[in-house]
Protein backbone atom coordinates (compact mmCIF):
# COMPACT_ATOMS: atom_id res chain seq x y z
CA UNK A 1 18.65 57.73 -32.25
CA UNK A 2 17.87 54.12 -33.15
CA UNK A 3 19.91 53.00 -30.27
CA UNK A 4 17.74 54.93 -27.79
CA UNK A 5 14.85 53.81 -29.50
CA UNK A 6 16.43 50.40 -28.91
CA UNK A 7 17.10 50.70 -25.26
CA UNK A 8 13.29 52.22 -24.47
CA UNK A 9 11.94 49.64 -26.48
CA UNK A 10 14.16 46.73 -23.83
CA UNK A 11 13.38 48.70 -21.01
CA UNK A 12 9.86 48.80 -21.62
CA UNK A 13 9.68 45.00 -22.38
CA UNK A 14 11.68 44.33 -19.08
CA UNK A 15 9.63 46.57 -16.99
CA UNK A 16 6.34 44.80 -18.53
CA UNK A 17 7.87 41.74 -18.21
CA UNK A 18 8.66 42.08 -14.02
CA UNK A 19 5.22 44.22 -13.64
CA UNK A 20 2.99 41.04 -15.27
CA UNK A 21 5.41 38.88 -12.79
CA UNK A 22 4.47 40.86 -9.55
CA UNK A 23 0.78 40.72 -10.36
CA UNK A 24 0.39 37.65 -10.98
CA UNK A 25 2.35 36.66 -7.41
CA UNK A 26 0.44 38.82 -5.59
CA UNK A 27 -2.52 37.70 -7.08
CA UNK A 28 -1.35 33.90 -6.66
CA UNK A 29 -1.14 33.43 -3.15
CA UNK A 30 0.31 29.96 -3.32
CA UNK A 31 1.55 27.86 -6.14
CA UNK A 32 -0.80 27.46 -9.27
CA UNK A 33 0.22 24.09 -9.78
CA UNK A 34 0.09 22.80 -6.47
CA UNK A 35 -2.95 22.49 -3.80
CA UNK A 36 -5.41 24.88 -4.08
CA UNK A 37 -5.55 26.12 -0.38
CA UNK A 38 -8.07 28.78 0.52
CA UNK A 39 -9.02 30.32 3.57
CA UNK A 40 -11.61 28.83 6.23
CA UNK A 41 -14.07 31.54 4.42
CA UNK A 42 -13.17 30.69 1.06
CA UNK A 43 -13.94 27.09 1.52
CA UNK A 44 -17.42 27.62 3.82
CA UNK A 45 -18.87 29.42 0.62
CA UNK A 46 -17.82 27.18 -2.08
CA UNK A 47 -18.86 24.02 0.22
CA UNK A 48 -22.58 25.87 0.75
CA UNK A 49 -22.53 25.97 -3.43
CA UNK A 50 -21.21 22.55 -3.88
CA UNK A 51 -20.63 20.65 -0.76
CA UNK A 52 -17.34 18.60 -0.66
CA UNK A 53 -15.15 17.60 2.09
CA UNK A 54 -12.93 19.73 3.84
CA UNK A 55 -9.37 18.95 4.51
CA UNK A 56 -7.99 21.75 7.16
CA UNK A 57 -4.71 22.06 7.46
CA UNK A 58 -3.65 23.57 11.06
CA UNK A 59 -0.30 25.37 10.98
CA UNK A 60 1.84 27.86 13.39
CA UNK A 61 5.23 29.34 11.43
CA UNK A 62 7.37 28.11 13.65
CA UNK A 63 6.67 24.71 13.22
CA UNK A 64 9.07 22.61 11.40
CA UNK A 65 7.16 19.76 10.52
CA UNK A 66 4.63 21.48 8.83
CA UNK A 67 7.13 23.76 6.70
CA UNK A 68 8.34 19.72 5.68
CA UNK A 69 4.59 18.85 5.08
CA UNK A 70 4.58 22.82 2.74
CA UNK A 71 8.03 21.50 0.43
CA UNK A 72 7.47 18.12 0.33
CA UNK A 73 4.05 15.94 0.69
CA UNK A 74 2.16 18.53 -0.33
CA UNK A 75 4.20 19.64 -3.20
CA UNK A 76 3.89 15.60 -5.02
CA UNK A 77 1.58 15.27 -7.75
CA UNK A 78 -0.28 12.34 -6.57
CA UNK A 79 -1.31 14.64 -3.52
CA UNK A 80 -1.66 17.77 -5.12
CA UNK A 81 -4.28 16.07 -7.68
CA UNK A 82 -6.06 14.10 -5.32
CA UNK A 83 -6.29 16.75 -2.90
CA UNK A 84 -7.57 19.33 -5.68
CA UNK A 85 -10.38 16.96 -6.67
CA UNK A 86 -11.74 15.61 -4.00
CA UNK A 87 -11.36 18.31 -0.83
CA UNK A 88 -11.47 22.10 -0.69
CA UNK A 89 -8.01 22.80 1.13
CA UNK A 90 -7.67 25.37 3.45
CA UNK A 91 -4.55 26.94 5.48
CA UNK A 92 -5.48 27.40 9.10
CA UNK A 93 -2.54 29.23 10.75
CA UNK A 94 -3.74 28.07 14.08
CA UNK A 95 -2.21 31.64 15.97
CA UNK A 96 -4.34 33.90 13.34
CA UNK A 97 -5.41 37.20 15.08
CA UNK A 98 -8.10 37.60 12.82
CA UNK A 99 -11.37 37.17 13.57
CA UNK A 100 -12.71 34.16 11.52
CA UNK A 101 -16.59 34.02 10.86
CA UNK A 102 -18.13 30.74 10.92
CA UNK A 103 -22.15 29.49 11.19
CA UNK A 104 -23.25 32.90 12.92
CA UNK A 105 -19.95 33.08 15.51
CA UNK A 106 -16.91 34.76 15.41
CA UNK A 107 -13.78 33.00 16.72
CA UNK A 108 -11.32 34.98 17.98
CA UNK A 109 -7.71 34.87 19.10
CA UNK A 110 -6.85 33.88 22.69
CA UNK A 111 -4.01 35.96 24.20
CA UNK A 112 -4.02 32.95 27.11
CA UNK A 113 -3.37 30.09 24.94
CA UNK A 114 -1.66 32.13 22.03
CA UNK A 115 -3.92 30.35 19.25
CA UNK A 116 -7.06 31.28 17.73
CA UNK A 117 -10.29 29.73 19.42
CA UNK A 118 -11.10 27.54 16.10
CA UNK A 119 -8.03 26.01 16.13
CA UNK A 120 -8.67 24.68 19.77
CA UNK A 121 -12.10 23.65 18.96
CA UNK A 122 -11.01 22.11 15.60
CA UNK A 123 -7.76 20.52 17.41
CA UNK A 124 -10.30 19.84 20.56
CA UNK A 125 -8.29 21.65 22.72
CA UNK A 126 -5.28 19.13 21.62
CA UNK A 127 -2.69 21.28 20.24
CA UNK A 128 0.05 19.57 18.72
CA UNK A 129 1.19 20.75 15.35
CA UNK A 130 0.55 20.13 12.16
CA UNK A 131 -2.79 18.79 12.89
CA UNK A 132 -4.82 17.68 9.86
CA UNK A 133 -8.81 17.86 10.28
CA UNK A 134 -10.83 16.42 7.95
CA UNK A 135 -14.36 17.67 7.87
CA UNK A 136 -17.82 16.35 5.98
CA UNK A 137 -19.88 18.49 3.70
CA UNK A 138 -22.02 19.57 6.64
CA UNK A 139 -19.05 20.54 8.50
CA UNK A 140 -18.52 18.00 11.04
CA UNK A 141 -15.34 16.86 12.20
CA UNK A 142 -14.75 12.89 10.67
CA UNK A 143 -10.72 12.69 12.27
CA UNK A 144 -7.71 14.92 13.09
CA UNK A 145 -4.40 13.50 11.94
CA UNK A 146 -1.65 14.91 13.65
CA UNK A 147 2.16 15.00 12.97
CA UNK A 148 4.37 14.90 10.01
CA UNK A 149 3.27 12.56 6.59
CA UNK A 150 5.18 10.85 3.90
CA UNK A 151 3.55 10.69 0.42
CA UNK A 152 3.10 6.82 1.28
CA UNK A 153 1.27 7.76 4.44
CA UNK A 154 -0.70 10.73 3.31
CA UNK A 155 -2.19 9.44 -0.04
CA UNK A 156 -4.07 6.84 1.35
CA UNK A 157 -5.46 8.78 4.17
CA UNK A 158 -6.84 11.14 1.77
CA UNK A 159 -8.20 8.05 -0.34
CA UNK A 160 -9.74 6.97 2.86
CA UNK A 161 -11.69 10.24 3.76
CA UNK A 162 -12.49 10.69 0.43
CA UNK A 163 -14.14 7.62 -0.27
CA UNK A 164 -15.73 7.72 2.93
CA UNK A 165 -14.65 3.87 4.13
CA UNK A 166 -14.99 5.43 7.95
CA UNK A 167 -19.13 5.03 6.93
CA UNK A 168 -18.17 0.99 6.04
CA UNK A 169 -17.00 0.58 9.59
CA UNK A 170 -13.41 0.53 8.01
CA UNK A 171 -11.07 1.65 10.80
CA UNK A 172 -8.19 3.80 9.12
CA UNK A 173 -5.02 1.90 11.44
CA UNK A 174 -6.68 -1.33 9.80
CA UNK A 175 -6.93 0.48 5.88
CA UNK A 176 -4.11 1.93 6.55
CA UNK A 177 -1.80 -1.16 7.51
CA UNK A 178 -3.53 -3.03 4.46
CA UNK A 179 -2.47 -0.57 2.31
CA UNK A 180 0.95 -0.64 3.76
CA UNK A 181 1.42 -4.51 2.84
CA UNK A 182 0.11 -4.51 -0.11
CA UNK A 183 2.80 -1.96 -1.13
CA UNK A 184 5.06 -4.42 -0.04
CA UNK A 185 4.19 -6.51 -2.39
């Protein structure tokens, strides 16, 4: 008797134990730890509560590059807490057949160019992935960054955006290359 007892008692502890692990992955669409990426949605209401920059990152799931940019850059701490402060993040999977609703239009997927029509308006009808847009707090488009990043290379783009230098007629090649030898220091 005690060993049944014994054996409910570990099955019910397992069970509970693998339940409370599937709902809090379902529930945790990406890592806790790491950038919190949102949808387009997601980041257009908390940006009309609390404006902030946006930084959009514009995917397809074939792309290899940007699976690099998923387990690497964006996985460092540096850019995971800089990111997380100072943009809200979202994950634009540029072939989306939904319908995404932004400032009274819908943009919709376009069977002809296999993407979704804010991904060629975001990308400017350049598509060429991963693309990186990075947008103001009234939603206007400041740069698109295209192409695979280090951590050396993405951290002080970010710093750039994010302390606005593009207002103090600071071109980012010029910050950028700056940056790059005084790391060499």
């Amino acid at each position: 008797m005690k060993n049944k007892l014994f054996v409910t008692f570990i099955a019910c502890c397992i069970f509970s134990l693998f339940s409370g692990c599937n709902a809090q992955s379902s529930e945790n669409k990406y890592d806790p730890n790491g950038i919190h990426w949102m949808s387009f949605e997601e980041a257009v209401k908390l940006n009309d509560e609390k404006p902030k920059r946006i930084f959009i990152d514009t995917y397809t799931e074939w792309c290899g590059w940007c699976k690099k940019m998923d387990a690497a850059t964006f996985k460092d701490p540096a850019v995971v807490k800089y990111m997380n402060d100072n943009f809200y993040a979202v994950k634009l999977d540029a072939e989306t057949k939904d319908t995404i609703n932004f400032r009274d239009k819908q943009f919709t997927y376009v069977a002809q160019y296999k993407t979704n029509q804010i991904a060629i308006d975001l990308m400017q009808g350049q598509m060429s992935y991963p693309t990186y847009s990075f947008l103001d707090g009234q939603y206007q488009l400041i740069y698109n960054l295209k192409g695979y990043q280090t951590t050396d290379q993405f951290l002080p783009t970010l710093i750039y955006f994010a302390e606005e230098m593009y207002k103090n007629n600071v071109k980012l090649d010029e910050y950028l290359s700056k940056q790059g030898n005084a790391n060499q220091k």
